[in-house]
C-alpha atoms as a PDB file:
ATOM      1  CA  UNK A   1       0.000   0.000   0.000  1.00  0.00           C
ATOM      2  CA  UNK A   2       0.707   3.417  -0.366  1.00  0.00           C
ATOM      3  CA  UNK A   3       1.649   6.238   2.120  1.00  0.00           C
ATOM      4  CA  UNK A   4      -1.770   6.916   1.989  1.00  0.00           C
ATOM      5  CA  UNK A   5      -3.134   3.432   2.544  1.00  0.00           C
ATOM      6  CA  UNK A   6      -5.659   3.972  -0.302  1.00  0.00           C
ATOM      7  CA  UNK A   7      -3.569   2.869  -3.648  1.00  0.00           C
ATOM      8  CA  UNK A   8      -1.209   0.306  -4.104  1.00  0.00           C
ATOM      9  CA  UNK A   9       2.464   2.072  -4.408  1.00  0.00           C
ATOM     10  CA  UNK A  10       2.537   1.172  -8.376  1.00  0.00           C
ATOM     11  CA  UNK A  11      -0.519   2.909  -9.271  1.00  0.00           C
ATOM     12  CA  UNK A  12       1.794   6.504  -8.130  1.00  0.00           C
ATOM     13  CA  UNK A  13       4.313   5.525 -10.945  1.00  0.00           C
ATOM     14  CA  UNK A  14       3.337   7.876 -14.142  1.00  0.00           C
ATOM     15  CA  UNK A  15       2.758   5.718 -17.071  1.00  0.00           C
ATOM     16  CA  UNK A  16       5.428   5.106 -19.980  1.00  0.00           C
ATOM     17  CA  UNK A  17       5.817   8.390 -22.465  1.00  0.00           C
ATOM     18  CA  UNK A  18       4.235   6.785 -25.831  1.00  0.00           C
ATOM     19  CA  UNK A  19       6.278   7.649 -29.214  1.00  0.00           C
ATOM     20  CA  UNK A  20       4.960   9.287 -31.467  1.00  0.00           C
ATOM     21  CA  UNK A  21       4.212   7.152 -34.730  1.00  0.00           C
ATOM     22  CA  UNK A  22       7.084   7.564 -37.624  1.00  0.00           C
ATOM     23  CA  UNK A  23       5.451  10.504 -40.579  1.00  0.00           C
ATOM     24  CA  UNK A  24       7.291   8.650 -43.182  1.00  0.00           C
ATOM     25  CA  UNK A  25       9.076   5.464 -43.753  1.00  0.00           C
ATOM     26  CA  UNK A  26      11.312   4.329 -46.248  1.00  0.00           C
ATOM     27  CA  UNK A  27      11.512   0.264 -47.339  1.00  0.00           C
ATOM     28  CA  UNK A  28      14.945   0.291 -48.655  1.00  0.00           C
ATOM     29  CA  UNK A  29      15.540  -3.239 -50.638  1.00  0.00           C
ATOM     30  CA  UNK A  30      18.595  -4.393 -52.684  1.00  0.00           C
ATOM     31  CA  UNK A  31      18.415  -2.929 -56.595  1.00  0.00           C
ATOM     32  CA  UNK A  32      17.995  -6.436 -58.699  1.00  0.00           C
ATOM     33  CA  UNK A  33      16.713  -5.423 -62.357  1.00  0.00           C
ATOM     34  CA  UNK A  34      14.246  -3.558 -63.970  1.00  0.00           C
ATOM     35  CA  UNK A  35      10.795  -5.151 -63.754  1.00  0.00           C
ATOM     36  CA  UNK A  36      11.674  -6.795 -60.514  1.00  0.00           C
ATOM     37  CA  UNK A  37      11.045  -6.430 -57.028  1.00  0.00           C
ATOM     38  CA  UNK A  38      13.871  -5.472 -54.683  1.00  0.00           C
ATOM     39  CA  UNK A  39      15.597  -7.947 -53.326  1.00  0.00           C
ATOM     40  CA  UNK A  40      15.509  -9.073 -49.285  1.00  0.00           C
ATOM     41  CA  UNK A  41      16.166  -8.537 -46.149  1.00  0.00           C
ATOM     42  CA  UNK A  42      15.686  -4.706 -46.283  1.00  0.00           C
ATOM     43  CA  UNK A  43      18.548  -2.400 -45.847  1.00  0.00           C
ATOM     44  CA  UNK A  44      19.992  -1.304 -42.715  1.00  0.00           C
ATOM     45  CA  UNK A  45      22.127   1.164 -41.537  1.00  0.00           C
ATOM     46  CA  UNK A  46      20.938   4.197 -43.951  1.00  0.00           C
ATOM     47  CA  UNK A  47      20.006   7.742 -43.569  1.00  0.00           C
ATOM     48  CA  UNK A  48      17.191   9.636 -44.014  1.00  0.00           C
ATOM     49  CA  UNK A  49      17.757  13.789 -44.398  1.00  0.00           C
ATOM     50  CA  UNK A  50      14.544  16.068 -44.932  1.00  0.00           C
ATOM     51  CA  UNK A  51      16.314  18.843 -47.249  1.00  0.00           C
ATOM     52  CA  UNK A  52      15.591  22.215 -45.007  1.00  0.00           C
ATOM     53  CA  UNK A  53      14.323  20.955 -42.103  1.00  0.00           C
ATOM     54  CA  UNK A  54      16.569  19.980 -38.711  1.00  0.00           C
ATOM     55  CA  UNK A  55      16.272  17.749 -35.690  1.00  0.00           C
ATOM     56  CA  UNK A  56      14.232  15.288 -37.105  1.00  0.00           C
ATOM     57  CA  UNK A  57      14.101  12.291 -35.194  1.00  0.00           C
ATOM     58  CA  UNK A  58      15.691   9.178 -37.221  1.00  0.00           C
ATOM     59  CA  UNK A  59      15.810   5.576 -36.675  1.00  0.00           C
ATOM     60  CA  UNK A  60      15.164   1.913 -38.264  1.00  0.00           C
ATOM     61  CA  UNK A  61      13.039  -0.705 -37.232  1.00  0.00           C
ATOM     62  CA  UNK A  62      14.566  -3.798 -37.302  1.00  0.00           C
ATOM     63  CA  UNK A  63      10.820  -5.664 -36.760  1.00  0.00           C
ATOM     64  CA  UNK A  64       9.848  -4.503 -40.203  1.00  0.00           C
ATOM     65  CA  UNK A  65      12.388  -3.545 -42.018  1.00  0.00           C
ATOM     66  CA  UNK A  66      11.845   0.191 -41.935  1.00  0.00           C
ATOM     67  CA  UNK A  67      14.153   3.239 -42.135  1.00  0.00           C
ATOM     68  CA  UNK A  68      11.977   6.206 -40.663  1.00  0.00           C
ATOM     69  CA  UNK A  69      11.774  10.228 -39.467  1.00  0.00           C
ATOM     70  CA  UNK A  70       9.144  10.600 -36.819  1.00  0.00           C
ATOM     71  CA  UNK A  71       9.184  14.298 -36.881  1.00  0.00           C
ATOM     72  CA  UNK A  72       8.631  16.347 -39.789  1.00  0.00           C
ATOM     73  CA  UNK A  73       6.458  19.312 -40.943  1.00  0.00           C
ATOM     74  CA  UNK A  74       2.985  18.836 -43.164  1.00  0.00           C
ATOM     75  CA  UNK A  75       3.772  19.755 -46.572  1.00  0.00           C
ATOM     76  CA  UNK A  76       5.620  18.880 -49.763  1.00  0.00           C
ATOM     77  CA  UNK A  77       9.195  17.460 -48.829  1.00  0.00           C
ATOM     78  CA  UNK A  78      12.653  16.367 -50.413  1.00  0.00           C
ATOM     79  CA  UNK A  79      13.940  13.429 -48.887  1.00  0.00           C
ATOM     80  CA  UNK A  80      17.772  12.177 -49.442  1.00  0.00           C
ATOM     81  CA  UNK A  81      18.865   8.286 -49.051  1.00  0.00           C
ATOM     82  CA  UNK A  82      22.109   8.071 -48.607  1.00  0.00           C
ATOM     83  CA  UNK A  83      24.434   5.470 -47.276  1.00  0.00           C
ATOM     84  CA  UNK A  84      26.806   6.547 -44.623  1.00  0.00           C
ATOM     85  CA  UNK A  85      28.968   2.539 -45.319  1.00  0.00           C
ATOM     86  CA  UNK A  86      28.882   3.531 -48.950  1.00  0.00           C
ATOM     87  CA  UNK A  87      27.722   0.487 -49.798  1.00  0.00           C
ATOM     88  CA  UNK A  88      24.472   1.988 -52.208  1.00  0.00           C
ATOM     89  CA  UNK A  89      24.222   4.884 -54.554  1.00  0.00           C
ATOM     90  CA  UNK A  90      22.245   7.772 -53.155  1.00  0.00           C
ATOM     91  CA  UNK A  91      18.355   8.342 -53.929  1.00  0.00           C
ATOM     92  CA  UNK A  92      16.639  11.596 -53.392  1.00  0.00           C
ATOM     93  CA  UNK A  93      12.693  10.886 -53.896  1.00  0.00           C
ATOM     94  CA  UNK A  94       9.735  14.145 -53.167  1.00  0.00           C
ATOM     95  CA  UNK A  95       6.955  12.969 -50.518  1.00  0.00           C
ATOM     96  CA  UNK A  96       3.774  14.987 -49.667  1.00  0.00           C
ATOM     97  CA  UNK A  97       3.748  14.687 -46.043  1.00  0.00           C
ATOM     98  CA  UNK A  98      -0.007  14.816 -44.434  1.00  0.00           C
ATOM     99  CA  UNK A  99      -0.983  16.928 -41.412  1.00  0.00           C
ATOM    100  CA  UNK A 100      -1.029  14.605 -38.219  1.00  0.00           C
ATOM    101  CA  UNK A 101      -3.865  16.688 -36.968  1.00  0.00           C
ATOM    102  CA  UNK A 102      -7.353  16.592 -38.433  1.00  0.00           C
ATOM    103  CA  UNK A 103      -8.833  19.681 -39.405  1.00  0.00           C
ATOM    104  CA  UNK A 104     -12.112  20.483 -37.813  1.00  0.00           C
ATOM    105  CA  UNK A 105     -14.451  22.988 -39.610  1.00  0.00           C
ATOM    106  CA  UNK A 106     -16.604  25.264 -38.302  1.00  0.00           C
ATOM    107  CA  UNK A 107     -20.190  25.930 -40.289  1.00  0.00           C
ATOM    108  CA  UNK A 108     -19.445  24.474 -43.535  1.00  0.00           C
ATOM    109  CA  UNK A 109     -22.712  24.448 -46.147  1.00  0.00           C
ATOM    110  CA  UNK A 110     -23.880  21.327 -47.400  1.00  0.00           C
ATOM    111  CA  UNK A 111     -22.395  19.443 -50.030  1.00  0.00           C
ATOM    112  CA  UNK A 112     -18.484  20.504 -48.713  1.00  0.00           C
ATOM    113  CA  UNK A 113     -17.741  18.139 -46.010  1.00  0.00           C
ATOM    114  CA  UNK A 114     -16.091  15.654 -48.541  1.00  0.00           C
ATOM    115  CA  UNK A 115     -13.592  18.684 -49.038  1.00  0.00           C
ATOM    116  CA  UNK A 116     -12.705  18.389 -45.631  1.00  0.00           C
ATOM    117  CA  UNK A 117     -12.109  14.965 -45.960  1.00  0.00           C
ATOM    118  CA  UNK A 118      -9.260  15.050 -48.230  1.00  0.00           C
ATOM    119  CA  UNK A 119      -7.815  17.727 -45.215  1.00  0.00           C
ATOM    120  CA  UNK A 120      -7.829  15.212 -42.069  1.00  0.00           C
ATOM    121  CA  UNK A 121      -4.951  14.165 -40.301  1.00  0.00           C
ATOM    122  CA  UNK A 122      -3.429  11.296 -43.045  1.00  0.00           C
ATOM    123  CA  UNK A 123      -2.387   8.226 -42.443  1.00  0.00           C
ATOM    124  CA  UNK A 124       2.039   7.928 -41.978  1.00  0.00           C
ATOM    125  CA  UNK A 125       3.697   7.882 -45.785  1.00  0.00           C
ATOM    126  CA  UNK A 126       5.636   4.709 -46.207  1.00  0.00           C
ATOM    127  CA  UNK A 127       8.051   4.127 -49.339  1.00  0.00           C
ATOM    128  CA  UNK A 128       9.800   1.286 -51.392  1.00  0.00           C
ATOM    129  CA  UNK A 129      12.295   1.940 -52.856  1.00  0.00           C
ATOM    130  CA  UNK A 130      15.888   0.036 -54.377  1.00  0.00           C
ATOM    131  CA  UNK A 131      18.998   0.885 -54.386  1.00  0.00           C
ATOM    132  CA  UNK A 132      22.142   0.140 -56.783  1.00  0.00           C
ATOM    133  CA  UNK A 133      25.637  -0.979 -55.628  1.00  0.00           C
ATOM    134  CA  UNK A 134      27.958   1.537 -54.843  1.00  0.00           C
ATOM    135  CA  UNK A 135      31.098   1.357 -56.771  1.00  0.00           C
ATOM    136  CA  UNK A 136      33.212   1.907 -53.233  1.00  0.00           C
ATOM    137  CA  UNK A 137      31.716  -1.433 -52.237  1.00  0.00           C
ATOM    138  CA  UNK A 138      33.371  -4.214 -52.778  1.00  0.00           C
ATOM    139  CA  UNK A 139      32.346  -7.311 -55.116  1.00  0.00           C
ATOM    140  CA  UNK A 140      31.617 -10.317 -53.546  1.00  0.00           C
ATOM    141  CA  UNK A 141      33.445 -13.428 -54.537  1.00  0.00           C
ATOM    142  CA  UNK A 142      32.311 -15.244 -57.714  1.00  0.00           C
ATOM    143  CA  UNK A 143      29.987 -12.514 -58.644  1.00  0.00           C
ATOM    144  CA  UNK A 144      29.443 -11.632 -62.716  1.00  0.00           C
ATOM    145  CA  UNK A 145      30.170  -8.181 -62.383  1.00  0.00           C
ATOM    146  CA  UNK A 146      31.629  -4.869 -64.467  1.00  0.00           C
ATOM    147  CA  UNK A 147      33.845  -2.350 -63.005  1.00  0.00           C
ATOM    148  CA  UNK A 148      34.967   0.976 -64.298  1.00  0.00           C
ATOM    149  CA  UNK A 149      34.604   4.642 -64.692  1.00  0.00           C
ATOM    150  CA  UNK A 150      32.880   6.480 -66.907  1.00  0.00           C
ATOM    151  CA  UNK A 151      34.768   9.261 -68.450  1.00  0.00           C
ATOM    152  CA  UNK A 152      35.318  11.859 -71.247  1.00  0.00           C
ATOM    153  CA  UNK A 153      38.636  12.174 -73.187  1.00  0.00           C
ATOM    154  CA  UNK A 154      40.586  14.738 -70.797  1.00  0.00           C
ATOM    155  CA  UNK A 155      40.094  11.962 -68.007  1.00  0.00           C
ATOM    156  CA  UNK A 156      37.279  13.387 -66.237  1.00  0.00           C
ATOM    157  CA  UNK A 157      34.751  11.858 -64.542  1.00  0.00           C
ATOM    158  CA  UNK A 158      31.148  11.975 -65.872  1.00  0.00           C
ATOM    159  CA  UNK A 159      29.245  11.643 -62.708  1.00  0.00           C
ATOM    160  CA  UNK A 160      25.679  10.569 -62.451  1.00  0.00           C
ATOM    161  CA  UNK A 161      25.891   8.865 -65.852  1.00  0.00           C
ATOM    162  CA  UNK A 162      23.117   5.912 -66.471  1.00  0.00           C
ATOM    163  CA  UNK A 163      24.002   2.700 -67.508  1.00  0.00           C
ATOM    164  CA  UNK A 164      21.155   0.385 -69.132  1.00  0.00           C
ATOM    165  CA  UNK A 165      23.044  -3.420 -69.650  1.00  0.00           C
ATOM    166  CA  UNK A 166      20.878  -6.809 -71.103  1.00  0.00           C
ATOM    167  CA  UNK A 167      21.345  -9.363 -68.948  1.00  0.00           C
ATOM    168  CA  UNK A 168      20.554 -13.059 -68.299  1.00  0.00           C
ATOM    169  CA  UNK A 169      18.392 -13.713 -65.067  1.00  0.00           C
ATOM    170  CA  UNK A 170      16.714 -17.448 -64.247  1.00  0.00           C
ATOM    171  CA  UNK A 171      17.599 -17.897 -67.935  1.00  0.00           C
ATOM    172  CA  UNK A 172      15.821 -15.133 -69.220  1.00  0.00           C
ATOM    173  CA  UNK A 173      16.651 -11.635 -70.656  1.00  0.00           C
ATOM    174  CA  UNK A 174      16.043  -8.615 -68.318  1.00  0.00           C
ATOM    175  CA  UNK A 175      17.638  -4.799 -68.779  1.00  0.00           C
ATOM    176  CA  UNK A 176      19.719  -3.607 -65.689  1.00  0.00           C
ATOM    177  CA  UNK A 177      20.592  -0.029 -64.999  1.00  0.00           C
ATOM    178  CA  UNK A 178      22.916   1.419 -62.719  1.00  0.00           C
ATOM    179  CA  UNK A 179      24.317   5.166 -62.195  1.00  0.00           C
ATOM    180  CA  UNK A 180      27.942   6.258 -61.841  1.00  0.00           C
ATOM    181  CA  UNK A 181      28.777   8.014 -58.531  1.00  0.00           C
ATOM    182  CA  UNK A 182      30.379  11.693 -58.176  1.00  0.00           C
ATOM    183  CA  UNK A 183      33.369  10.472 -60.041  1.00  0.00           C
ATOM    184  CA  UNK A 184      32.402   8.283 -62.897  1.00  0.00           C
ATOM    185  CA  UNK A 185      33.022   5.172 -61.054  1.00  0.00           C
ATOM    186  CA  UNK A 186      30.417   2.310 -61.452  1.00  0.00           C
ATOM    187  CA  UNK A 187      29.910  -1.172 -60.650  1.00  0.00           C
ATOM    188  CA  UNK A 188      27.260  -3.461 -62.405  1.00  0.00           C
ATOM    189  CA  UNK A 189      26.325  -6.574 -61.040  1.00  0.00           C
ATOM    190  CA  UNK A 190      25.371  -9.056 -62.817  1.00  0.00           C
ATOM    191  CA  UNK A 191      24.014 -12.041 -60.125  1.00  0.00           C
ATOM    192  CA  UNK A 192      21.917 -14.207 -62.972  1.00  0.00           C
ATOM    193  CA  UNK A 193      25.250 -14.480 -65.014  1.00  0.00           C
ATOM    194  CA  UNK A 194      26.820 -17.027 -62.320  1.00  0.00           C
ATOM    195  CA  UNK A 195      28.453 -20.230 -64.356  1.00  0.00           C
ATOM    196  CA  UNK A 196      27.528 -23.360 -63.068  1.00  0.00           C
ATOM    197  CA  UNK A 197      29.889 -24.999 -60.431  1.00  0.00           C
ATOM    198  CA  UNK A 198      30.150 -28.594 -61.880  1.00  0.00           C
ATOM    199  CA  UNK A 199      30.787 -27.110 -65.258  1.00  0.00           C
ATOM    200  CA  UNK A 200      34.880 -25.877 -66.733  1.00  0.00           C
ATOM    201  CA  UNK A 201      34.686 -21.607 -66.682  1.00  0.00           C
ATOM    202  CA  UNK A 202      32.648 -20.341 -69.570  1.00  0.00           C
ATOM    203  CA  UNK A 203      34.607 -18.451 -72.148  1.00  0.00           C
ATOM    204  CA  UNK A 204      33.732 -14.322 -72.401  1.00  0.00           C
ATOM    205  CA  UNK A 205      30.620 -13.193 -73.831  1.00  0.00           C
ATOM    206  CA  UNK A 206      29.303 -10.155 -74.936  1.00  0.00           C
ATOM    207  CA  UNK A 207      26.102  -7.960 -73.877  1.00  0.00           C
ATOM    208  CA  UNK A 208      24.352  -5.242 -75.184  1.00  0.00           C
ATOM    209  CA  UNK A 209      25.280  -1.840 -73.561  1.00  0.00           C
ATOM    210  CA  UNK A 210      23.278   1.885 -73.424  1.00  0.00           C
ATOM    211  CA  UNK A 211      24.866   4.925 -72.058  1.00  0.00           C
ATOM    212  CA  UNK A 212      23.348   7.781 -71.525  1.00  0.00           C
ATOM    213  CA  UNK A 213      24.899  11.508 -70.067  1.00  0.00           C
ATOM    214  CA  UNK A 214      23.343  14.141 -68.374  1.00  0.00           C
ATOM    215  CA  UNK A 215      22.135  17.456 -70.418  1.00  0.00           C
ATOM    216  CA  UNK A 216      24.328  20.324 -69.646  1.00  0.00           C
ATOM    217  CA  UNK A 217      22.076  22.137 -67.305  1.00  0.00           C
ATOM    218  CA  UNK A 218      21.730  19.062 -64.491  1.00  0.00           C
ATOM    219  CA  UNK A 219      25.674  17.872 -65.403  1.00  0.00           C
ATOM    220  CA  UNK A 220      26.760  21.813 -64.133  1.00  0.00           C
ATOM    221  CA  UNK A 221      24.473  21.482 -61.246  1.00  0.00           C
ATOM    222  CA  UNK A 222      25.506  18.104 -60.487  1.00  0.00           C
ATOM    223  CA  UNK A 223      29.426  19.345 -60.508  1.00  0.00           C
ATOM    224  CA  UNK A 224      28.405  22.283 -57.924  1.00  0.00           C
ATOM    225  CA  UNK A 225      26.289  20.074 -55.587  1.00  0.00           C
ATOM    226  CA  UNK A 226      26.204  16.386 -56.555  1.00  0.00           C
ATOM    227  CA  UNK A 227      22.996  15.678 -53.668  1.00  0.00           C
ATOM    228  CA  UNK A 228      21.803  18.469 -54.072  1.00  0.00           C
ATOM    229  CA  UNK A 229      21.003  18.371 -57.877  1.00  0.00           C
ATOM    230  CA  UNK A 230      20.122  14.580 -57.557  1.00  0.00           C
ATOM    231  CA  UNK A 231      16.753  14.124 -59.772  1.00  0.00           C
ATOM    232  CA  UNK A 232      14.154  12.465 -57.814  1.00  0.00           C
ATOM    233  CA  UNK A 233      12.759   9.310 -58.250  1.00  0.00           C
ATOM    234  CA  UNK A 234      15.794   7.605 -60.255  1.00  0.00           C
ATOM    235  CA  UNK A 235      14.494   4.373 -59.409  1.00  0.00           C
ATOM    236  CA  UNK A 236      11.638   3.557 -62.537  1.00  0.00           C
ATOM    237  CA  UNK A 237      11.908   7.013 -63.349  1.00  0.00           C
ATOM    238  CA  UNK A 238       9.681   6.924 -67.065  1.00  0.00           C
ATOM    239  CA  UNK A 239      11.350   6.689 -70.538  1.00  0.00           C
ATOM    240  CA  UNK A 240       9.775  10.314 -71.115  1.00  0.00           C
ATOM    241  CA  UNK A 241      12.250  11.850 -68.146  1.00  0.00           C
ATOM    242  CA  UNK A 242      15.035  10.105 -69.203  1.00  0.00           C
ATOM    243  CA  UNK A 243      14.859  11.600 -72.191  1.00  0.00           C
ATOM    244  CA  UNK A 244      14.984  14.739 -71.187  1.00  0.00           C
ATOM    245  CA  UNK A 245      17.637  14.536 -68.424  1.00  0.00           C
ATOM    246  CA  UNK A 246      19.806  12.752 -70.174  1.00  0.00           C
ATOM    247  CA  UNK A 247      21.409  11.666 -73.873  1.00  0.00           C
ATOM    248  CA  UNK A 248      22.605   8.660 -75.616  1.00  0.00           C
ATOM    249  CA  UNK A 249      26.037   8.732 -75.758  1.00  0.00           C
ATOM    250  CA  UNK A 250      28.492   6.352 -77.869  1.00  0.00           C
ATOM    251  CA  UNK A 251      31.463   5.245 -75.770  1.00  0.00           C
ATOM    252  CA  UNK A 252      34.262   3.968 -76.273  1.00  0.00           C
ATOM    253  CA  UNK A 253      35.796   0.697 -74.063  1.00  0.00           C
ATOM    254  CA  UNK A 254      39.294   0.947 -72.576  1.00  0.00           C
ATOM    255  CA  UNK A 255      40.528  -2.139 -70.757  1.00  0.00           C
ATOM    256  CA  UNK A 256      42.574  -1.254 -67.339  1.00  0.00           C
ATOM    257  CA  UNK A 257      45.885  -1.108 -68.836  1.00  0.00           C
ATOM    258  CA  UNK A 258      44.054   1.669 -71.341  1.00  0.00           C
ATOM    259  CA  UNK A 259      44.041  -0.917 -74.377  1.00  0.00           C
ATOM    260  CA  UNK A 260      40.936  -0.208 -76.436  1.00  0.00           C
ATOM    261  CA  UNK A 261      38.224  -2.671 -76.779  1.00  0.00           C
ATOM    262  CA  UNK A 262      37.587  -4.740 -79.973  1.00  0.00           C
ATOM    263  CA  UNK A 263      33.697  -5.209 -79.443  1.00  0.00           C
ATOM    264  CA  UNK A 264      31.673  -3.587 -81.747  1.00  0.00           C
ATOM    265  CA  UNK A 265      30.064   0.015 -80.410  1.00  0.00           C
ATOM    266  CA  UNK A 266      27.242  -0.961 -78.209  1.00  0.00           C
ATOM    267  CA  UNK A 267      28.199  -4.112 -76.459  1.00  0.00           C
ATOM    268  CA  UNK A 268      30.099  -5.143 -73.202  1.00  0.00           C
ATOM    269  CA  UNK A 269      32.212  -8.294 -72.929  1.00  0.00           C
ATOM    270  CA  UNK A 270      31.899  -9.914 -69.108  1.00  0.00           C
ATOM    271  CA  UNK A 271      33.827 -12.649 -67.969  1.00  0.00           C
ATOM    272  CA  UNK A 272      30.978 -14.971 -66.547  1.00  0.00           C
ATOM    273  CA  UNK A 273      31.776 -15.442 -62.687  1.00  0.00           C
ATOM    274  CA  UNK A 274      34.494 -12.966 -62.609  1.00  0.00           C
ATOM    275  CA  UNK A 275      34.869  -9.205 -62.234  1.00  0.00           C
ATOM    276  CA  UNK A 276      36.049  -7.416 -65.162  1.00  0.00           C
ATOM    277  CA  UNK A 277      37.240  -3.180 -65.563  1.00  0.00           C
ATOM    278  CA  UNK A 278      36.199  -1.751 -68.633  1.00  0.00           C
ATOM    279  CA  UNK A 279      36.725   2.327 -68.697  1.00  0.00           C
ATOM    280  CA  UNK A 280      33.647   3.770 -70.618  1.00  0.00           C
ATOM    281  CA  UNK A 281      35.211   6.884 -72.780  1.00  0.00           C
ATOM    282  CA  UNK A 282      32.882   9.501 -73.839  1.00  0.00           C
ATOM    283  CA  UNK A 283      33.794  11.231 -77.473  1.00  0.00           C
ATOM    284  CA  UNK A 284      33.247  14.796 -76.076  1.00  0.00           C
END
């Protein structure tokens, strides 16, 4: 009993501060290939940065998989993904986030209450998204994969360029497209090209390979702030913004010791359960 001899002594205890739900929450899976779903268990360990606003509260749950901000204004807001391990390219993605509070109108005539409807307090946003290899990470053993930097012909690097490679996965054609970091430097992966074990090494083969720079406007904003300038939504972004953001652009392949390539224009050799470097050289 209490001091008091009316309550028991546990009933004086205030109860447990409750969290406030997450606003928005990002499901960050492993980049595969275009068409598929990211690949499992989510991924740990990122960061979430509202562009603009500070102190937001930050954290992952490890129960589902989600990266989350609990606090953050109502309103239209630029979100960055980054990777403090390197291990995955940035994202930057734009969310609408709704007022936590529902709005409660006054004398409204009839017919308008469904206006206030689409003004209540919204449900917490929650995101998929998938992320591509970072070039800084390294390839795991017995992995198909192509690295290299993209690059024009005074050496320098062509950041943000987007690479679009055909690829074998479960036996079957898919297109995979990755983006080179602030320097050029990419890293394609290439998991459904693994040989079989109980087979001798396959000899080199040859896939199909699309390049693609940025226009000159987003290239000069990417060289004064690479995050910054970062388009949204680079994951399934449509062929129509592609087009516009970026252009086709012929390269030319440059083995590590600089030797030049003898595939015809538009194709990639890969070594099938090995890593290869091919340089990608732009003509301008």
């Amino acid at each position: 009993m209490s001091a008091t001899g009316l309550l028991p002594a546990w009933c004086m205890a205030p109860p447990p501060a409750a969290l406030a739900q997450p606003v928005l929450s990002v499901h960050a899976l492993r980049y595969v290939a275009e068409g598929r779903p990211g690949a499992l268990p989510a991924i740990a360990g990122l960061r979430l940065q509202a562009m603009g606003i500070a102190n937001t509260e930050h954290g992952f749950d490890s129960a589902t998989g989600l990266t989350f901000l609990r606090d953050l204004p109502p309103g239209p807001r630029r979100i960055l993904v980054t990777d403090p391990q390197r291990r995955y390219l940035p994202a930057a993605l734009t969310v609408v986030v709704p007022s936590r509070f529902a709005v409660r109108p006054t004398a409204s005539p009839p017919g308008e209450a469904s206006q206030y409807g689409a003004l209540r307090g919204g449900a917490p946003l929650r995101v998929s998204i998938r992320l591509r290899p970072s070039p800084s990470r390294a390839v795991p053993d017995g992995m198909t994969a192509v690295i290299g930097r993209l690059r024009d012909q005074q050496g320098r690097g062509i950041a943000l360029g987007r690479l679009e490679c055909t690829t074998l996965l479960h036996g079957q054609p898919v297109r995979l497209v990755t983006w080179t970091d602030t320097d050029g430097s990419f890293a394609l992966l290439l998991p459904g090209e693994a040989p079989r074990l109980d087979m001798p090494p396959p000899p080199p083969v040859a896939r199909r390979l699309e390049v693609r720079v940025p226009v000159p406007a987003l290239a000069a904003a990417l060289a004064a702030d690479f995050l910054g300038a970062l388009p949204d939504g680079l994951d399934g972004m449509a062929a129509e913004q592609v087009a516009l953001l970026f252009t086709p652009c012929a390269v030319q392949l440059r083995a590590a010791d600089g030797a030049p390539g003898d595939q015809p224009p538009g194709l990639l050799p890969i070594r099938p359960g090995r890593s290869i470097r091919w340089d990608l050289v732009a003509p301008h």
